[in-house]
C-alpha atoms as a PDB file:
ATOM      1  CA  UNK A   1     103.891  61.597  98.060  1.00  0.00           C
ATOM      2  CA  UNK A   2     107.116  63.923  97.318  1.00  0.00           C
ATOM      3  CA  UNK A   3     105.179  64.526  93.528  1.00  0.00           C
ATOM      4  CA  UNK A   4     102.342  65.682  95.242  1.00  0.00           C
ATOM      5  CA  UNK A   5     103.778  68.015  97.479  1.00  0.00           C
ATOM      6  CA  UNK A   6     106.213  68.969  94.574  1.00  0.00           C
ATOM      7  CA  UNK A   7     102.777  70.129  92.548  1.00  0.00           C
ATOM      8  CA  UNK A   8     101.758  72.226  95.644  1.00  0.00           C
ATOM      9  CA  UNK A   9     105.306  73.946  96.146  1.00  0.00           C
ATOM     10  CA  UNK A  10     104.458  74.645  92.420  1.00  0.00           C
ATOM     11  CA  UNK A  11     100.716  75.383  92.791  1.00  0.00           C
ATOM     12  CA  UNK A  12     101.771  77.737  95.690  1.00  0.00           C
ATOM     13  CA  UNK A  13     104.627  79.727  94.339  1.00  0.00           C
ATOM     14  CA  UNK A  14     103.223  80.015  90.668  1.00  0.00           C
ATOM     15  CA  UNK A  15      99.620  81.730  92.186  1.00  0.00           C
ATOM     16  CA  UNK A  16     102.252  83.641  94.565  1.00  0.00           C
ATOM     17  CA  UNK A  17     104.244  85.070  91.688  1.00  0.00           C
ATOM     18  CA  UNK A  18     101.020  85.467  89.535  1.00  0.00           C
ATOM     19  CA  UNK A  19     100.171  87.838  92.027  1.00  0.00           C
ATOM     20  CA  UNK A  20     103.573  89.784  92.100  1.00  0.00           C
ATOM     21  CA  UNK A  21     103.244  90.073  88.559  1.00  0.00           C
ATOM     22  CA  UNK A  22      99.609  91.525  88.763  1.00  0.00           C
ATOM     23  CA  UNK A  23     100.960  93.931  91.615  1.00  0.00           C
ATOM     24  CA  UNK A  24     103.897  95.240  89.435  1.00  0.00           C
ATOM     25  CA  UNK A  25     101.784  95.614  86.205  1.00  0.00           C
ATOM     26  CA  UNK A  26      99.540  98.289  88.924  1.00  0.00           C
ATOM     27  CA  UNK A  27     102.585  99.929  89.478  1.00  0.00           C
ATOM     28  CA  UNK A  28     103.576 100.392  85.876  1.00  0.00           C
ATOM     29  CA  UNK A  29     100.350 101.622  84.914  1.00  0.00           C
ATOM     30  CA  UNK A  30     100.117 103.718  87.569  1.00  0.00           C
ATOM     31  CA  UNK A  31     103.717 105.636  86.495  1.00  0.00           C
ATOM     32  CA  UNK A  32     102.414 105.238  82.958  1.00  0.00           C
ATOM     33  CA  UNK A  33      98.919 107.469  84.165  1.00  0.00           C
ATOM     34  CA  UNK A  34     100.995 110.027  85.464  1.00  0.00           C
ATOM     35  CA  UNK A  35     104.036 110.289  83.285  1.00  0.00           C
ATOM     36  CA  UNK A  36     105.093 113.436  81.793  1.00  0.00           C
ATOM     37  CA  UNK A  37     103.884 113.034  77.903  1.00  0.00           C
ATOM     38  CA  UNK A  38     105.690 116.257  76.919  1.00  0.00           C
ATOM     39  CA  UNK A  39     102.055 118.328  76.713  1.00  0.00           C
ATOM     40  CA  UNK A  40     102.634 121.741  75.690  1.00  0.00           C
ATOM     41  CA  UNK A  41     101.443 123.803  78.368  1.00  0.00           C
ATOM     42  CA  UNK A  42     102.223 127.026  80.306  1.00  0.00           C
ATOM     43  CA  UNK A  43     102.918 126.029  83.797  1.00  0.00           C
ATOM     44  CA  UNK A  44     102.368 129.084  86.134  1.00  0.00           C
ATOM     45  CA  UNK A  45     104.828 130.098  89.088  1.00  0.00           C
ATOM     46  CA  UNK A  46     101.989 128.776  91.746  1.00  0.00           C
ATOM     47  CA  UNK A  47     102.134 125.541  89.496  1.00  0.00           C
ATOM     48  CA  UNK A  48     105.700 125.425  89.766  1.00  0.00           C
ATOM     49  CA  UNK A  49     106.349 125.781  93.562  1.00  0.00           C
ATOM     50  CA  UNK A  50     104.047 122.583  94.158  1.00  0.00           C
ATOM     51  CA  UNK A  51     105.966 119.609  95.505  1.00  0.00           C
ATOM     52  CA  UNK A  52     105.890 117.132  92.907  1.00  0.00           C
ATOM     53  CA  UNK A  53     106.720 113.162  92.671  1.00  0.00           C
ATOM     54  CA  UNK A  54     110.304 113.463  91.267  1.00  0.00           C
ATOM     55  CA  UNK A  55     110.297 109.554  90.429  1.00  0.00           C
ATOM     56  CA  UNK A  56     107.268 110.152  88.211  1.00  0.00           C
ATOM     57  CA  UNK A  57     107.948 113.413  86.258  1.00  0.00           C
ATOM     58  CA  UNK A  58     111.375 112.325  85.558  1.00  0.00           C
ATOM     59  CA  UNK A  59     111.093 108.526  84.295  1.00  0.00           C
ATOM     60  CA  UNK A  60     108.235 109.325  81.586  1.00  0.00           C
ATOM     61  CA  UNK A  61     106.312 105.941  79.703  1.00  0.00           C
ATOM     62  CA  UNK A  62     109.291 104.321  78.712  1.00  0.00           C
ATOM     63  CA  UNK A  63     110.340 102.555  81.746  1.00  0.00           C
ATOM     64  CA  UNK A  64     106.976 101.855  83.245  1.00  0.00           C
ATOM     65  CA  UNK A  65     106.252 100.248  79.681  1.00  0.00           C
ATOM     66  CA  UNK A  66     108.924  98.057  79.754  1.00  0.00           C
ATOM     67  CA  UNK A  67     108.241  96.995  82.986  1.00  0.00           C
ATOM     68  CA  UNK A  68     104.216  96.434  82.146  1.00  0.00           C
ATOM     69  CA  UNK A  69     105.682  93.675  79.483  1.00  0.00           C
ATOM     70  CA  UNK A  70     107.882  92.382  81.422  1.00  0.00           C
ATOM     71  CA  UNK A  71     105.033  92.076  84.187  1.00  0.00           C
ATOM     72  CA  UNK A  72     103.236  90.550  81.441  1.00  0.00           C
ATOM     73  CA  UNK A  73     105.157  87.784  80.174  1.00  0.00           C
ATOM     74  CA  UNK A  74     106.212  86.817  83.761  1.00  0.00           C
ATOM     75  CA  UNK A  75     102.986  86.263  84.631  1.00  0.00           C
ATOM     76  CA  UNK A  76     102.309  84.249  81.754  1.00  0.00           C
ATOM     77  CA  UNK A  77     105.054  82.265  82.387  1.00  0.00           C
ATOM     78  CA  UNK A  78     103.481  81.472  86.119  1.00  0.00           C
ATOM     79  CA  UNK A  79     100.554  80.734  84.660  1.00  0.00           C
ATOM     80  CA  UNK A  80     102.418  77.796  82.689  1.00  0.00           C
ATOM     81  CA  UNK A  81     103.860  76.560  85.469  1.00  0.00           C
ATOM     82  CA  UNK A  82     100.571  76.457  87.457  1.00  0.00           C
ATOM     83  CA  UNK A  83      99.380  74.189  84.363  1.00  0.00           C
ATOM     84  CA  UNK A  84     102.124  72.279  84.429  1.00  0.00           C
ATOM     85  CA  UNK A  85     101.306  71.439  88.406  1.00  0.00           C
ATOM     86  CA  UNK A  86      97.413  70.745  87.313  1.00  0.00           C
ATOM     87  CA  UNK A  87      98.931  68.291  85.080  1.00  0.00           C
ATOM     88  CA  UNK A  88     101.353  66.740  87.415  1.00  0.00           C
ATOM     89  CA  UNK A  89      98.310  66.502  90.380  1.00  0.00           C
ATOM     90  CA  UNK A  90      96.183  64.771  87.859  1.00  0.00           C
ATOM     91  CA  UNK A  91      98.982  61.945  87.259  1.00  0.00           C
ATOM     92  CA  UNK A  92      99.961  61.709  90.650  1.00  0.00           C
ATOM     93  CA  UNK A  93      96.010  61.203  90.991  1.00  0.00           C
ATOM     94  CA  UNK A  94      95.885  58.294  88.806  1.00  0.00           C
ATOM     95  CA  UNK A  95      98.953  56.833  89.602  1.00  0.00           C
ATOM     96  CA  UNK A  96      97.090  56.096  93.450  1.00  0.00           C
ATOM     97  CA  UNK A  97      93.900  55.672  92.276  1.00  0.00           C
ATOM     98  CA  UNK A  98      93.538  54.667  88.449  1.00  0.00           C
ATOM     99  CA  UNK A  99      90.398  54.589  86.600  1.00  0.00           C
END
């Protein structure tokens, strides 16, 4: 009984962090939509005295890249790990009932 409820715990935090993972890739993208790509452009004065998201115009692609891979590769990883707990359900299932 303490497999099985070992392959939930796993079930449950695996789909939880798939979903973190999912959440921060948004994020990242979103930064990565409105980074600063070093356009050339005339900004006018008007243009200028707009408030503007400082987090966004000063970070640029590079760090909202990164943290799309790493978003990436996490969530792969949780993906394993809710395999893993498939597997582990299935012989827990055969060990009580074999075929």
């Amino acid at each position: 009984m303490s497999n099985l409820l070992g392959a939930i715990s796993m079930f449950q935090s695996s789909v939880q962090g798939i979903g973190r993972e999912f959440n921060r890739a948004a994020v990242a993208a979103a930064k990565i939509a409105r980074a600063d790509r070093g356009d050339k452009v005339t900004i006018s004065a008007e243009a200028r005295a707009q408030p503007q998201d400082s987090e966004a115009a000063a970070d640029g692609v590079e760090a909202p890249m990164v943290d799309m891979r790493v978003a990436k590769y996490s969530a792969i990883a949780n993906m394993r790990v809710l395999s893993v707990a498939d597997d582990m359900a299935k012989e827990e299932a055969n060990v009580i009932r074999p075929h």
